[in-house]
C-alpha atoms as a PDB file:
ATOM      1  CA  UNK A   1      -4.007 -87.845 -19.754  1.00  0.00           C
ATOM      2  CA  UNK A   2      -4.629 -91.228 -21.719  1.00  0.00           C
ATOM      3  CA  UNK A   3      -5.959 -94.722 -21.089  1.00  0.00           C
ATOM      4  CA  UNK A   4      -5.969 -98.180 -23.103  1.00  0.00           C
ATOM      5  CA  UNK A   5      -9.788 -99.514 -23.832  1.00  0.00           C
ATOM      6  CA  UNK A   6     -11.638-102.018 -24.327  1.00  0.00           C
ATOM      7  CA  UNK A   7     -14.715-102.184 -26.570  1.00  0.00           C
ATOM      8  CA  UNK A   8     -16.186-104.720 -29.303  1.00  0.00           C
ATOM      9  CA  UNK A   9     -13.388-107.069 -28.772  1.00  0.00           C
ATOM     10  CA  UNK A  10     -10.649-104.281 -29.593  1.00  0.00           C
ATOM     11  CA  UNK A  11      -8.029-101.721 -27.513  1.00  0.00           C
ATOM     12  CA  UNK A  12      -8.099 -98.361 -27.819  1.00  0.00           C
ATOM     13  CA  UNK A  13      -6.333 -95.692 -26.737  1.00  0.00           C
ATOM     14  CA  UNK A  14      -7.958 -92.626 -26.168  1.00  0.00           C
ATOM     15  CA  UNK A  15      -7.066 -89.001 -24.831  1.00  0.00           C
ATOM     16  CA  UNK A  16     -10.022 -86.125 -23.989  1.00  0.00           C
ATOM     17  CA  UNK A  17     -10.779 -84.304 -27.156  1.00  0.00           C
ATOM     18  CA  UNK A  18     -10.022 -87.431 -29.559  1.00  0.00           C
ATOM     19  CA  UNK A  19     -12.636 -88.640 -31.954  1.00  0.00           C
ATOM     20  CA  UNK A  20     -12.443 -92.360 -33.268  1.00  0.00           C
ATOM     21  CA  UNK A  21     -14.323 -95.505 -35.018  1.00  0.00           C
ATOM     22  CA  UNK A  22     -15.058 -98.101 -33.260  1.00  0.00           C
ATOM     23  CA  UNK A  23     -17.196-101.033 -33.678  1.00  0.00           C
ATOM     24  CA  UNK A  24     -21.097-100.433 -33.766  1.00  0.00           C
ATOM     25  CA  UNK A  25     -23.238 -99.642 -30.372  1.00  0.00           C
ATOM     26  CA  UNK A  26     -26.578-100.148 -30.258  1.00  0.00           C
ATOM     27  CA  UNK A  27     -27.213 -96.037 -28.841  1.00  0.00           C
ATOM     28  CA  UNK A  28     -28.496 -93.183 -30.345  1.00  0.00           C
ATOM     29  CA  UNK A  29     -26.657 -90.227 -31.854  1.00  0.00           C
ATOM     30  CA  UNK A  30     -25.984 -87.847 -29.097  1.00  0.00           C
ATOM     31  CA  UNK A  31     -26.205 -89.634 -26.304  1.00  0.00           C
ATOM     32  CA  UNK A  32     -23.168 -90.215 -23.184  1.00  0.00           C
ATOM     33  CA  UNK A  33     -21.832 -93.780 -22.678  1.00  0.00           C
ATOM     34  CA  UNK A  34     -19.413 -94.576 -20.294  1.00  0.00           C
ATOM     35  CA  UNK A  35     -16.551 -97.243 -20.805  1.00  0.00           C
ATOM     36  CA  UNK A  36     -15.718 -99.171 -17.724  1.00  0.00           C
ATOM     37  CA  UNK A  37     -13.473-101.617 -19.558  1.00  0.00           C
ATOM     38  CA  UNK A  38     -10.200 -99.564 -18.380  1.00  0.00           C
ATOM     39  CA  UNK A  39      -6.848-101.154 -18.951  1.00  0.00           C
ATOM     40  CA  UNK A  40      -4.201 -98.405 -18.568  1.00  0.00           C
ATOM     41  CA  UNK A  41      -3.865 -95.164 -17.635  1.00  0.00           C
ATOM     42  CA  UNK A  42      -1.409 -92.631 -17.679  1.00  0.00           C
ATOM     43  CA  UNK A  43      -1.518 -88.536 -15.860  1.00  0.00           C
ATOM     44  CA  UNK A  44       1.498 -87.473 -16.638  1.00  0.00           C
ATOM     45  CA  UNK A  45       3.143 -88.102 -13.512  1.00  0.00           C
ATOM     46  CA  UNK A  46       3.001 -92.270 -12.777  1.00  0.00           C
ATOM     47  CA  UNK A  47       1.124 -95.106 -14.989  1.00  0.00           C
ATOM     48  CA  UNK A  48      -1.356 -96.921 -13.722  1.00  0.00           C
ATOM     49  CA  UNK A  49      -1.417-100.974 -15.013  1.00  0.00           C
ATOM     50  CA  UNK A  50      -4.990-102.940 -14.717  1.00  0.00           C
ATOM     51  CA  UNK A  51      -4.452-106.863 -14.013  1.00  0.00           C
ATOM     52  CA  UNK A  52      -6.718-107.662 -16.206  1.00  0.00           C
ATOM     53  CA  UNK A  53      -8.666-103.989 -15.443  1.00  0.00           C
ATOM     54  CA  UNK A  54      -8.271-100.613 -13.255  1.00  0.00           C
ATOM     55  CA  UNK A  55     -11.211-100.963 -11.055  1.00  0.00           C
ATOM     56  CA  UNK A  56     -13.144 -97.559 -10.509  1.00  0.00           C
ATOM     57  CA  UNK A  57     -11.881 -96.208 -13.858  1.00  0.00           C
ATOM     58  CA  UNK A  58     -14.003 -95.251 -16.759  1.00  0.00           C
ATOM     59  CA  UNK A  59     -14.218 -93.240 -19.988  1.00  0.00           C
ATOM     60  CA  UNK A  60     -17.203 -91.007 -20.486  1.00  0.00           C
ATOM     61  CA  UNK A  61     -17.904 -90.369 -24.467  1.00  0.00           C
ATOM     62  CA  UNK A  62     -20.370 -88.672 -26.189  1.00  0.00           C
ATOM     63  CA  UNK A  63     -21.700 -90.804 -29.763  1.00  0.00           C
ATOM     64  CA  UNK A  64     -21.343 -88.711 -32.546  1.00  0.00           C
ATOM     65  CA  UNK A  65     -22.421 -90.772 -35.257  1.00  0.00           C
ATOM     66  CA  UNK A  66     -24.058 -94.454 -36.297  1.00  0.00           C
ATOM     67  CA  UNK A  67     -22.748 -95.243 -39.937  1.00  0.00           C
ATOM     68  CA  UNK A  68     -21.386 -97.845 -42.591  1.00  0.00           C
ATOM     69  CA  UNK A  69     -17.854 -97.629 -43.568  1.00  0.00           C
ATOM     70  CA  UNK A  70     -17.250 -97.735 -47.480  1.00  0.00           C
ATOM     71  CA  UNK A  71     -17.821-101.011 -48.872  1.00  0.00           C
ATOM     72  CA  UNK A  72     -15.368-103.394 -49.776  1.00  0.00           C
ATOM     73  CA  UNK A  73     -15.728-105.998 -52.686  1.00  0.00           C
ATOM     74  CA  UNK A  74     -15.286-109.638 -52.128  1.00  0.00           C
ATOM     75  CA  UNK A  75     -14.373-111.125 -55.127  1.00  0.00           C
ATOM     76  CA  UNK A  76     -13.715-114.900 -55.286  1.00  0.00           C
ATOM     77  CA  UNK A  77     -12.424-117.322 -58.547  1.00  0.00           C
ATOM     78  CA  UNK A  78     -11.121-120.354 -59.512  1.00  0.00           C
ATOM     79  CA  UNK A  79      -9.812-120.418 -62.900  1.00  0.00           C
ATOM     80  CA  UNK A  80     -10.908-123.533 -65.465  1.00  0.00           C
ATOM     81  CA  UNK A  81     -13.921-124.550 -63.105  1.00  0.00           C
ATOM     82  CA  UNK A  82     -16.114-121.559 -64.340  1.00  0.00           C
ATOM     83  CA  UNK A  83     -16.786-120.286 -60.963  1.00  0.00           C
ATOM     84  CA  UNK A  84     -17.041-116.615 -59.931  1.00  0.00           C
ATOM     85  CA  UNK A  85     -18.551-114.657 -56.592  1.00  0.00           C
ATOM     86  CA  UNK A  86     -18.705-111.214 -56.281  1.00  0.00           C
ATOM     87  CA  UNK A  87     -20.387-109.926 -53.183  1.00  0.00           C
ATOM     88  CA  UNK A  88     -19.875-106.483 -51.488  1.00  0.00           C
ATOM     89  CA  UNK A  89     -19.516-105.657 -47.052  1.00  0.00           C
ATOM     90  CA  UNK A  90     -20.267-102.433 -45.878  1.00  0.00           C
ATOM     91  CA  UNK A  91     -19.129-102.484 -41.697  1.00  0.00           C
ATOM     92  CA  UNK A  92     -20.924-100.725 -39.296  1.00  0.00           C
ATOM     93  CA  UNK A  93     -19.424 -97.871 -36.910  1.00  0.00           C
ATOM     94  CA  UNK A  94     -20.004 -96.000 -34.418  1.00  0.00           C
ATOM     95  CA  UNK A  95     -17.947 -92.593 -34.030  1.00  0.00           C
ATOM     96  CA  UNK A  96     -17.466 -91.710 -30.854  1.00  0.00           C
ATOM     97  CA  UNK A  97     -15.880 -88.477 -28.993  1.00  0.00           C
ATOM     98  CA  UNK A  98     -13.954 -89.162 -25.529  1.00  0.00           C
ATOM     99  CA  UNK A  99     -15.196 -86.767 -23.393  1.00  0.00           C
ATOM    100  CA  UNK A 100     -13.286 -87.602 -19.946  1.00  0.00           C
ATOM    101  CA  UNK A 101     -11.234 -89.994 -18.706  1.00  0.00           C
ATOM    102  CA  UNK A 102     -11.712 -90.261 -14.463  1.00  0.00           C
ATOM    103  CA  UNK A 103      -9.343 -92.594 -12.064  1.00  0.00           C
END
């Protein structure tokens, strides 16, 4: 079984058993959150389409842990105008473990 979902302003999709990144919840390590944002979903046998969302759906995960992915450097310059900026972005995660997926 899979589904498509929707969280921080991105799709996912997601099968029991998968861990992933997404962007950054504001939960504890170790606690259950639910997503109700369903899209698609597909048990083997027929697919099921949301227009815009599958109403009674959701995805049950369990947050694993509340991080910073590595940091990437910024690095801006214009040549002949002496001008230089370096700065550095760490983005935080959340990684998450899908737990169930119920219809």
């Amino acid at each position: 079984m899979l589904a498509v979902i929707k969280t921080g302003g991105k799709q996912y999709k997601v099968a029991p058993g998968q861990k992933l990144r997404i962007e950054k919840l504001d939960k504890k390590e170790g606690e259950e959150i639910a997503f109700g944002e369903v899209l698609l979903l597909d048990n083997e046998k027929d697919v099921i389409l949301g227009s815009p969302l599958i109403s009674g759906a959701k995805v049950t995960a369990k947050i694993l842990k509340q991080s910073k992915a590595d940091k990437v450097i910024i690095f801006k310059y214009k040549p002949k105008k002496r001008y230089k900026v370096k700065k550095g972005h760490r983005q935080p995660f959340t990684e998450v473990e899908i737990l169930k997926i119920e219809a």
